[in-house]
C-alpha atoms as a PDB file:
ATOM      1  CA  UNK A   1       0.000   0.000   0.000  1.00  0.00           C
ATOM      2  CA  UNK A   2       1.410   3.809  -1.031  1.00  0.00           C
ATOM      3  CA  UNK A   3       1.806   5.667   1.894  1.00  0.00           C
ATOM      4  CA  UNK A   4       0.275   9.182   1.743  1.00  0.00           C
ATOM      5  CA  UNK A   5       2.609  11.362   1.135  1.00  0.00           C
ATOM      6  CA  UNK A   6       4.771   9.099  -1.234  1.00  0.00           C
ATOM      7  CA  UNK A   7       1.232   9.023  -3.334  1.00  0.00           C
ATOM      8  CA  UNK A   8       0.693  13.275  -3.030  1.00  0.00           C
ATOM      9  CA  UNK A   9       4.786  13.509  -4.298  1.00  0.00           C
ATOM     10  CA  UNK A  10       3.668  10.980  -7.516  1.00  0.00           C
ATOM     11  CA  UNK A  11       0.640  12.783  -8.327  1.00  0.00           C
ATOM     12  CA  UNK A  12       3.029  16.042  -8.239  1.00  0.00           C
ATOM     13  CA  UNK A  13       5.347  14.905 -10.135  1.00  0.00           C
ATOM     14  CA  UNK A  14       2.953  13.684 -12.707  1.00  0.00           C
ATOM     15  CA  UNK A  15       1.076  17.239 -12.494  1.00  0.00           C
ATOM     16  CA  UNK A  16       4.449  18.773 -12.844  1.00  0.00           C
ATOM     17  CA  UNK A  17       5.503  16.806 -16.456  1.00  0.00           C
ATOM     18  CA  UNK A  18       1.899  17.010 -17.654  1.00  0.00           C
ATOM     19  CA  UNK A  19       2.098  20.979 -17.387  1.00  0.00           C
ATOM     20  CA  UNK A  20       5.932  20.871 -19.300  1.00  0.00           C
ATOM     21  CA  UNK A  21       4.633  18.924 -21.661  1.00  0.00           C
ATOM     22  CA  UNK A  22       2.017  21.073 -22.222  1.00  0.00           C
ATOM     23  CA  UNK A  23       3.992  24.271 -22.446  1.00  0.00           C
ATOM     24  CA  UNK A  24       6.954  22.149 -24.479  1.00  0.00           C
ATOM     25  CA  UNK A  25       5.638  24.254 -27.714  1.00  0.00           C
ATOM     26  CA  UNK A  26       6.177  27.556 -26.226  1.00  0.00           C
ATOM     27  CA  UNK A  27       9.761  28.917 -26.236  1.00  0.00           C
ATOM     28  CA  UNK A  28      11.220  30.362 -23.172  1.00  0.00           C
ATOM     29  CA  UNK A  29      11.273  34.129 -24.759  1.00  0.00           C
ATOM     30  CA  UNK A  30       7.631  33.866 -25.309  1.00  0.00           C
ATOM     31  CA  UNK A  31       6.761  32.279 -21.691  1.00  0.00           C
ATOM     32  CA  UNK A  32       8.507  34.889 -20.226  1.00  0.00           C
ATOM     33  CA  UNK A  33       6.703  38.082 -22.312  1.00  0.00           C
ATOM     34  CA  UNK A  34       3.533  36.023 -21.042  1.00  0.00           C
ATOM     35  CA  UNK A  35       4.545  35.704 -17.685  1.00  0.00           C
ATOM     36  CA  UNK A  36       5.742  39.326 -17.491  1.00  0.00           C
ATOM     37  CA  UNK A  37       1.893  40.350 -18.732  1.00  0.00           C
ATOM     38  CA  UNK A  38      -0.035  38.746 -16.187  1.00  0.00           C
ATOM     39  CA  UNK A  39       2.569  39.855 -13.885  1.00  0.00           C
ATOM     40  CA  UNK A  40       1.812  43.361 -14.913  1.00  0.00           C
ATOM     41  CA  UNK A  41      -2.414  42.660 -14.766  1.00  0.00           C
ATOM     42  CA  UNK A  42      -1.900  42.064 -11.034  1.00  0.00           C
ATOM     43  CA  UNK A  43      -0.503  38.184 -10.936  1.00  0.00           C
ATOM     44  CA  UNK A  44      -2.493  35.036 -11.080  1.00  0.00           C
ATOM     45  CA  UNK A  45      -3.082  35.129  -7.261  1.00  0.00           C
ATOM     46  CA  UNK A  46      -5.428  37.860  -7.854  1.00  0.00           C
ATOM     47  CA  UNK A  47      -6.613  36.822 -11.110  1.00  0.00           C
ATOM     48  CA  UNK A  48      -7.507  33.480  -9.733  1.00  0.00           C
ATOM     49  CA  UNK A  49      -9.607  34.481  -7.163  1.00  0.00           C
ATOM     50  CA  UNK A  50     -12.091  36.605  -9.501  1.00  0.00           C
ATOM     51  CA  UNK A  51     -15.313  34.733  -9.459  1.00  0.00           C
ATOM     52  CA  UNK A  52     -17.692  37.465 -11.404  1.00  0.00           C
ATOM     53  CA  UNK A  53     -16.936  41.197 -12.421  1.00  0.00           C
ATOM     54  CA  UNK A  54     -19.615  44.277 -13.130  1.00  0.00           C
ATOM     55  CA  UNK A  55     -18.458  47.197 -15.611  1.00  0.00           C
ATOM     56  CA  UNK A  56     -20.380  49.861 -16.062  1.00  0.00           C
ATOM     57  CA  UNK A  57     -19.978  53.410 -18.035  1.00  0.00           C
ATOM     58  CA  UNK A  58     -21.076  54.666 -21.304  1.00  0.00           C
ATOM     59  CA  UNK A  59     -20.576  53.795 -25.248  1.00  0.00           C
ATOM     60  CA  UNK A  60     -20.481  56.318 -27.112  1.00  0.00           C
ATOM     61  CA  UNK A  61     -21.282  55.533 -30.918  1.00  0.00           C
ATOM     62  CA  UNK A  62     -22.523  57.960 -34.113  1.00  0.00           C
ATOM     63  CA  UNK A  63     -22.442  60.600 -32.126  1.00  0.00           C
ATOM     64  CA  UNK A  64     -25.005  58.934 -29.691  1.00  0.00           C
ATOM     65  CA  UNK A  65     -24.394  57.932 -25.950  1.00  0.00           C
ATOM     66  CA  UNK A  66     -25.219  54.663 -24.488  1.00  0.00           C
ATOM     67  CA  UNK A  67     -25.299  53.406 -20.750  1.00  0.00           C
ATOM     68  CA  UNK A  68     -23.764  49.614 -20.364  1.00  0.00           C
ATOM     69  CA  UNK A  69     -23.781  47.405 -17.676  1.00  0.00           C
ATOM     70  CA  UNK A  70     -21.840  44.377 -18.512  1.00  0.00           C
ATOM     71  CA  UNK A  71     -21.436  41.312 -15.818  1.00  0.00           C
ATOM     72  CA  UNK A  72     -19.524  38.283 -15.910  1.00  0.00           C
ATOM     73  CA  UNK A  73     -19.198  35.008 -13.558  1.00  0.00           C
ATOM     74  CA  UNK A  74     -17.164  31.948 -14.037  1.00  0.00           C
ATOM     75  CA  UNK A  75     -17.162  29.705 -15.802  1.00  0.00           C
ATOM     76  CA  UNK A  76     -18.815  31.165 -18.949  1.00  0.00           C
ATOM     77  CA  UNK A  77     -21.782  33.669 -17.854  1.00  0.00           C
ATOM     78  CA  UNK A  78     -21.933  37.250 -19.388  1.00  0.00           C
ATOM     79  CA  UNK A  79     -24.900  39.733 -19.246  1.00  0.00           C
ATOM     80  CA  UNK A  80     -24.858  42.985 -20.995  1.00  0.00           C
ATOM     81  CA  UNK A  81     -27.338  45.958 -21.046  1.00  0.00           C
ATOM     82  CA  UNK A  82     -26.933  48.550 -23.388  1.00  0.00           C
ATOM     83  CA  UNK A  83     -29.933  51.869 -22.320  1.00  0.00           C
ATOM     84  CA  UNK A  84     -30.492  53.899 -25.107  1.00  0.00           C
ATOM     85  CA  UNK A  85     -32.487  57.439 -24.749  1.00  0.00           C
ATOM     86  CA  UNK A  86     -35.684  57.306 -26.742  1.00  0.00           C
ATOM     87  CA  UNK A  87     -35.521  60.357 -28.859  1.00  0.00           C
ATOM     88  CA  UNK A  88     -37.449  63.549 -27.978  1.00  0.00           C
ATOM     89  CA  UNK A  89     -38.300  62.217 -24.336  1.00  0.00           C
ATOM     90  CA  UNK A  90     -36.118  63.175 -21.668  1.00  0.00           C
ATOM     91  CA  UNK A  91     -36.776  60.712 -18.793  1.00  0.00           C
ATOM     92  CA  UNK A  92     -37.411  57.412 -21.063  1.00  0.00           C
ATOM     93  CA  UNK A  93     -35.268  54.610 -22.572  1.00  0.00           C
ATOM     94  CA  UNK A  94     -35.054  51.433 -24.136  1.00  0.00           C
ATOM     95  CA  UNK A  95     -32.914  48.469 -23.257  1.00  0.00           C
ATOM     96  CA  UNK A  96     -31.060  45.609 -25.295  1.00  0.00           C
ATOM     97  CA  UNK A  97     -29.998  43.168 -23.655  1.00  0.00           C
ATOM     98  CA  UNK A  98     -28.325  40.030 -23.977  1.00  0.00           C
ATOM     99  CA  UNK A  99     -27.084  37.030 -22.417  1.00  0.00           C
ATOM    100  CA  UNK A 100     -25.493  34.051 -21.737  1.00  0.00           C
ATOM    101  CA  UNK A 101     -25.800  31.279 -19.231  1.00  0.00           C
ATOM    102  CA  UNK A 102     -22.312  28.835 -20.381  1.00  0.00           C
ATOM    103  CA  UNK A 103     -25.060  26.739 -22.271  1.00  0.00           C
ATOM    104  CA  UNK A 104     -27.635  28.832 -24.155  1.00  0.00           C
ATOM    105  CA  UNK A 105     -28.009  32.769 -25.239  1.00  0.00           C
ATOM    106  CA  UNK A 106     -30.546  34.892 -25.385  1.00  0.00           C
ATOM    107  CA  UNK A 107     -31.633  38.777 -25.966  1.00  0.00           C
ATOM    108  CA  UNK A 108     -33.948  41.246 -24.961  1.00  0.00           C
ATOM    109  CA  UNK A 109     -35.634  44.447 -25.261  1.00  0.00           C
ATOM    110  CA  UNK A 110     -37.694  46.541 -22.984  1.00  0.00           C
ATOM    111  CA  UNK A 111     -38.590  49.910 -21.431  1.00  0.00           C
ATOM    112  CA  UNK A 112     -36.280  50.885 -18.829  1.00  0.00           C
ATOM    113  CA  UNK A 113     -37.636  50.420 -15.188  1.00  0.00           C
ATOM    114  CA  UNK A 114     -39.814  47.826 -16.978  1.00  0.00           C
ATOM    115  CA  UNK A 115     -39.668  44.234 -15.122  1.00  0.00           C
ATOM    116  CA  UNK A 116     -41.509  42.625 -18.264  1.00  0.00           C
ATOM    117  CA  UNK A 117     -39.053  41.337 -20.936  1.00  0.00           C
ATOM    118  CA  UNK A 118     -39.503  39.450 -23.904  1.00  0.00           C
ATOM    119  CA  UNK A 119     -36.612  37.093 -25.002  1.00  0.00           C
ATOM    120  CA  UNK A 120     -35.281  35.710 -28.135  1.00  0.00           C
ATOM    121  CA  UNK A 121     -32.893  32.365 -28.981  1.00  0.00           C
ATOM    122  CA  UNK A 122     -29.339  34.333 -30.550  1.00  0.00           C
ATOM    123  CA  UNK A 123     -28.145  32.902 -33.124  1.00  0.00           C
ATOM    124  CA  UNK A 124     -25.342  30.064 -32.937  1.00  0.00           C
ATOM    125  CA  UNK A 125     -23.129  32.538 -34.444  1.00  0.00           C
ATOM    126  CA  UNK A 126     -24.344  35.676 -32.334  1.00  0.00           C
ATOM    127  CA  UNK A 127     -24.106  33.123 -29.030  1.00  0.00           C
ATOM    128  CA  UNK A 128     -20.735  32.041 -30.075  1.00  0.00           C
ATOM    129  CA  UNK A 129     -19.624  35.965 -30.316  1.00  0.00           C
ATOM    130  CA  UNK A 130     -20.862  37.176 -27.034  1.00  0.00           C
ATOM    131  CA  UNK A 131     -19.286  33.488 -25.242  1.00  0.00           C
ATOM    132  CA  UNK A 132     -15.836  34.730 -26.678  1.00  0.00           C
ATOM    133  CA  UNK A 133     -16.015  37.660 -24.657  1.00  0.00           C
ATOM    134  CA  UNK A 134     -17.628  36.181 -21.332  1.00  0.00           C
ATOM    135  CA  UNK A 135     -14.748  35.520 -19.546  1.00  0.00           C
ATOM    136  CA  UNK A 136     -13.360  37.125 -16.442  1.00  0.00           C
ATOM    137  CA  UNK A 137      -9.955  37.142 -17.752  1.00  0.00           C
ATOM    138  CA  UNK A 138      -8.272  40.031 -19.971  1.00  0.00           C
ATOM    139  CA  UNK A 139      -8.337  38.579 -23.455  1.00  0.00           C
ATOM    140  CA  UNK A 140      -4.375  37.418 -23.899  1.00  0.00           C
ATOM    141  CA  UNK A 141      -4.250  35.390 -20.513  1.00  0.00           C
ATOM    142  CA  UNK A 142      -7.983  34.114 -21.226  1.00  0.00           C
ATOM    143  CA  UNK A 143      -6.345  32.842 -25.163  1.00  0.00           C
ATOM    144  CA  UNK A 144      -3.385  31.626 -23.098  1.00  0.00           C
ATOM    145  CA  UNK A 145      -4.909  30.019 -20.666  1.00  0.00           C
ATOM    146  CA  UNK A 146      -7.115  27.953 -23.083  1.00  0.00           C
ATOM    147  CA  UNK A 147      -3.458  26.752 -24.816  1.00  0.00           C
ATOM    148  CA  UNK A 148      -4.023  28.923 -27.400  1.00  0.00           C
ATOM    149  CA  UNK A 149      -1.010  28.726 -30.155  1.00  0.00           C
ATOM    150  CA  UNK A 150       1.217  31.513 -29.765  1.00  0.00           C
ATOM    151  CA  UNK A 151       4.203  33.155 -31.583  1.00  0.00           C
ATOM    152  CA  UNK A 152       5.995  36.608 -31.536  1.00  0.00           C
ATOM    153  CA  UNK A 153       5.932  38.363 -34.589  1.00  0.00           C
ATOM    154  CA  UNK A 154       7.979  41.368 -33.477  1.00  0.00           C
ATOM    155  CA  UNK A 155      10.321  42.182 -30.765  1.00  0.00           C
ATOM    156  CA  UNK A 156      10.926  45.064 -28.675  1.00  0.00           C
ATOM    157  CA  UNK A 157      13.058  47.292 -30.653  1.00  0.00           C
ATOM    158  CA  UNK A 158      13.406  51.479 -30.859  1.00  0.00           C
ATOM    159  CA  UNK A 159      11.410  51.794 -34.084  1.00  0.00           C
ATOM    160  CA  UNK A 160       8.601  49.847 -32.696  1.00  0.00           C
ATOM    161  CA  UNK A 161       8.641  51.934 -29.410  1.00  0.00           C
ATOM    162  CA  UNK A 162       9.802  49.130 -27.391  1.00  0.00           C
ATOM    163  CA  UNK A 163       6.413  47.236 -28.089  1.00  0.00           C
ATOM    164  CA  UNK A 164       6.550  43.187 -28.652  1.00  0.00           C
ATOM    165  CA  UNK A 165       3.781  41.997 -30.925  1.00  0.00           C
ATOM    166  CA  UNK A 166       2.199  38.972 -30.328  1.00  0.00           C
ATOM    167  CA  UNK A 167       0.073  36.582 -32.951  1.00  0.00           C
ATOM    168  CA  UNK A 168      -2.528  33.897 -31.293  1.00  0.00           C
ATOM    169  CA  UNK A 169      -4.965  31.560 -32.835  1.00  0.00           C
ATOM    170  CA  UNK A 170      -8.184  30.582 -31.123  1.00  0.00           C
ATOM    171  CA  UNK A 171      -8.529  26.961 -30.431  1.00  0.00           C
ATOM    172  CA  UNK A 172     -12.803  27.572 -31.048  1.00  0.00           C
ATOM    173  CA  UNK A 173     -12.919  29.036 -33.469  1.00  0.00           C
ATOM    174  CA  UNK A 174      -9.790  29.565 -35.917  1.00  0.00           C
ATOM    175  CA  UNK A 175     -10.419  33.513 -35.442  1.00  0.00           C
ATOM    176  CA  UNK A 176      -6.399  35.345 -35.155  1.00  0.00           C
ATOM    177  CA  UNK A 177      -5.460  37.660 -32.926  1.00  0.00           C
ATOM    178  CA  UNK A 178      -3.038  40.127 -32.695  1.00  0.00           C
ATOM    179  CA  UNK A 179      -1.945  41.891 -29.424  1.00  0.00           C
ATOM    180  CA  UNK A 180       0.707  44.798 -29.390  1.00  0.00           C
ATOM    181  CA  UNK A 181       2.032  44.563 -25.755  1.00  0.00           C
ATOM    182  CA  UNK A 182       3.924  47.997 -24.566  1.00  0.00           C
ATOM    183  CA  UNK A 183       7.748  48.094 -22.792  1.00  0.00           C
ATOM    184  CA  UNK A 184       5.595  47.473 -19.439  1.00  0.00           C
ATOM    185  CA  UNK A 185       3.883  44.420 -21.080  1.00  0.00           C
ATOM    186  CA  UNK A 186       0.293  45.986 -20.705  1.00  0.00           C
ATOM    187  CA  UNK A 187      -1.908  45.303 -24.040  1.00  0.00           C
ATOM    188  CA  UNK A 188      -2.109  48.378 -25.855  1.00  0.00           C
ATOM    189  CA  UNK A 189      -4.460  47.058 -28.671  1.00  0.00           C
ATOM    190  CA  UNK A 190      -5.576  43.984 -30.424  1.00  0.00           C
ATOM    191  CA  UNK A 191      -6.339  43.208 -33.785  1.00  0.00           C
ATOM    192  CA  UNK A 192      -9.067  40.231 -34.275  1.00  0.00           C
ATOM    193  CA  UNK A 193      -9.846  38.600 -37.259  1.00  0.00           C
ATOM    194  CA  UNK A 194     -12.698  35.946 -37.428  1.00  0.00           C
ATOM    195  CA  UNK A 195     -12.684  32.854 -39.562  1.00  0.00           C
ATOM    196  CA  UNK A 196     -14.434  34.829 -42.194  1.00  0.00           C
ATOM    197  CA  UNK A 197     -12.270  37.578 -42.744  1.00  0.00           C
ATOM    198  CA  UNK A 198     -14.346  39.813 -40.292  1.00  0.00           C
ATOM    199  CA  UNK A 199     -11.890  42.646 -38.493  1.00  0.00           C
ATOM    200  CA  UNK A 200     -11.964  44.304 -35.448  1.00  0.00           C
ATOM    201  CA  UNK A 201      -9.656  46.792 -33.839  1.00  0.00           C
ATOM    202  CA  UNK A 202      -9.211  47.896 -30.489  1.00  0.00           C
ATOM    203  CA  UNK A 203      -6.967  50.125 -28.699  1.00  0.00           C
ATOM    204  CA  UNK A 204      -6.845  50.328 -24.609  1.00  0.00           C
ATOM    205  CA  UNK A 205      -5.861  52.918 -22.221  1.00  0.00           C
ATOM    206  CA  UNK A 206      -5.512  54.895 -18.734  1.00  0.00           C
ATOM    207  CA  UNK A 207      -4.984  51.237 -17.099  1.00  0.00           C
ATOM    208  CA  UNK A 208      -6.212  51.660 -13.581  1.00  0.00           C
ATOM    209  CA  UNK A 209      -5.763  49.336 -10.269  1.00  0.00           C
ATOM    210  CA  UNK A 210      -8.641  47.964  -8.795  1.00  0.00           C
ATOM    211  CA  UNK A 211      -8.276  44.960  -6.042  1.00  0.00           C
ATOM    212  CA  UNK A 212      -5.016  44.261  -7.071  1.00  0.00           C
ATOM    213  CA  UNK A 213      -6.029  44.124 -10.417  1.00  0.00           C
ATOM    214  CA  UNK A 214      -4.787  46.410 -13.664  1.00  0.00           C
ATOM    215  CA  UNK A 215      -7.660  46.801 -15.963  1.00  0.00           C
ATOM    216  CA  UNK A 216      -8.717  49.456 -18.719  1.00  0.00           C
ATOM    217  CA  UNK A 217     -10.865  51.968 -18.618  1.00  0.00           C
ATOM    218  CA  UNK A 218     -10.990  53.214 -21.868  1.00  0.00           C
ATOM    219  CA  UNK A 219     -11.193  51.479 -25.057  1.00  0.00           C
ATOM    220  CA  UNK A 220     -11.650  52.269 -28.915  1.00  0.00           C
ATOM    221  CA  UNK A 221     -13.276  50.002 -30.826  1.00  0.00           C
ATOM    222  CA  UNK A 222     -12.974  50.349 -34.632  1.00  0.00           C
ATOM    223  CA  UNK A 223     -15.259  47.640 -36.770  1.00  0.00           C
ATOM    224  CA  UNK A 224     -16.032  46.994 -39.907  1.00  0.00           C
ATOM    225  CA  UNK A 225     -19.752  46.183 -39.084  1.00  0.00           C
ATOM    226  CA  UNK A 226     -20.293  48.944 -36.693  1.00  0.00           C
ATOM    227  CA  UNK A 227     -17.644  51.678 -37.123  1.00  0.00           C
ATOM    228  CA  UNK A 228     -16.271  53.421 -34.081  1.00  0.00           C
ATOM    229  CA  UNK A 229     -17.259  53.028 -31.041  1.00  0.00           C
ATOM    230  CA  UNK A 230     -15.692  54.919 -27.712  1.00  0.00           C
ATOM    231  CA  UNK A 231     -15.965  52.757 -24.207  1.00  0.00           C
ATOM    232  CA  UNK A 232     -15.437  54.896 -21.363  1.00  0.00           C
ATOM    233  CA  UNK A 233     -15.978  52.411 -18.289  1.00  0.00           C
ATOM    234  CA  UNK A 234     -16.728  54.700 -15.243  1.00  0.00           C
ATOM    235  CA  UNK A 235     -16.611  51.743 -12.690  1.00  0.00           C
ATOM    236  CA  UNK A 236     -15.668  48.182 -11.923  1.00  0.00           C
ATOM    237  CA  UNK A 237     -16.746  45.976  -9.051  1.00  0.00           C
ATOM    238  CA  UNK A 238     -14.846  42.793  -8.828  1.00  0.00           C
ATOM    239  CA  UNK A 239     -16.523  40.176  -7.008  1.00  0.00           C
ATOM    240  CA  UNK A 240     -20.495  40.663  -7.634  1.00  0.00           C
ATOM    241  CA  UNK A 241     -23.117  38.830  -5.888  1.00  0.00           C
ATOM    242  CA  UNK A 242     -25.584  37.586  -8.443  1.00  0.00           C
ATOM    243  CA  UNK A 243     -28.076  34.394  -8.728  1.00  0.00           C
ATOM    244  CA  UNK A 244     -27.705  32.395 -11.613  1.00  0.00           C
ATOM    245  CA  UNK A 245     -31.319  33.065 -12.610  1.00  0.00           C
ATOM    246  CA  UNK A 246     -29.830  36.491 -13.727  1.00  0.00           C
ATOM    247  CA  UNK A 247     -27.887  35.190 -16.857  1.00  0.00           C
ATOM    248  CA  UNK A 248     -31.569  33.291 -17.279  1.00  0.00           C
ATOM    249  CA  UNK A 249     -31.287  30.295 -19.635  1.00  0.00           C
ATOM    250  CA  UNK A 250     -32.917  30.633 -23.149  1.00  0.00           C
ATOM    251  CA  UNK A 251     -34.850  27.443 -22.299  1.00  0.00           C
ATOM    252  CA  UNK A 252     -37.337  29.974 -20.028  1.00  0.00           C
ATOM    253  CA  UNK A 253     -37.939  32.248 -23.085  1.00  0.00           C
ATOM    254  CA  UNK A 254     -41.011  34.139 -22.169  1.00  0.00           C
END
């Protein structure tokens, strides 16, 4: 019979060649830039312990302004809420929402202050969109920690502003991204490309600490679908307590 701790040293070591072998593909250069950026973010310790995350500040877009409220909970749960003044009426809005529970997505549209709200099945291809972006973690360590494939496509140099530029390939979807990582190793923008040649650009700034955490809050958003877009997030709550019922599967459409 194994004694205890003889067993907990095997299953260690086996942990310990399972993870090398996973990271075997990655050079050492390109561990280390990745290291260095969640370093930067605020570590894993702190990264690890976020269970669900509320943003909330305004989009601006055509000259309009938009409210959002976007939350997020582990493992895959994302709700956003765009409010949109109704033209001509100073005290009224609509809301779009949408939403998705880790197995089904849904939207919505209804009167602000309204509890009534009718719901609609999203698309496979809509679901799939708003799933890509419902995790807690900043986009690069969410791709890495999925083992998406990784390369550097351009060092740190003088001309480039000290910036190392970084090429990943979803493992869900074949879409490419393309992060441009400053001399601190923050992401200063991202370049993604879907599977059918869709692009979308966007550019972060004035990085701010929150919980130990380094997050942006301000991004420009340049697509080819909806043009630019300016999201100013105003605050950030990290650890939210919601009910599951919130993220409400599309099996209760009603």
């Amino acid at each position: 019979m194994i004694k205890r701790p003889l067993l907990f040293m095997l299953l260690l070591a086996g942990t310990m060649v399972l993870t090398y072998q996973a990271s075997a593909i990655e050079s050492p250069e390109l561990r280390k830039i990745l290291k260095a950026h969640v370093d930067t973010m605020g570590g894993w310790m702190h990264w690890n312990d976020v269970e669900s995350i509320r943003s909330t500040g305004t989009l601006e877009r055509d000259g309009q302004q938009i409210e959002f409220c976007i939350i997020k909970k582990r493992p895959q749960q994302i709700r956003a809420t765009l409010t949109i003044p109704i033209p001509e009426s100073d005290d009224e809005a609509m809301q779009i929402i949408q939403a998705h529970d880790g197995r089904n997505a849904w939207a919505g549209t209804r009167r602000a202050g309204d509890a009534r709200l009718n719901k609609t099945e999203l698309t496979d291809s809509q679901a799939q969109a708003l799933l890509n972006d419902a995790s807690v973690l900043p986009k690069l360590i969410q791709l890495w920690r999925a083992g998406a494939p990784m390369e550097i496509l351009q060092h740190p140099s003088a001309r480039n502003h000290e910036c190392t530029t970084l090429k990943v390939t979803s493992t869900t979807a074949d879409d490419i991204y393309i992060f441009v990582l400053d001399q601190n190793y923050k992401v200063t923008s991202y370049t993604h490309t879907t599977h059918d040649q869709q692009t979308t650009q966007t550019h972060l700034s004035h990085y701010k600490q929150i919980d130990g955490l380094y997050l942006p809050m301000h991004m420009e958003i340049h697509s080819e679908q909806t043009g630019r877009s300016i999201m100013t997030t105003k605050a950030i709550v990290i650890g939210v307590g919601i009910y599951e019922d919130y993220f409400a599967s599309a099996g209760d459409l009603q």
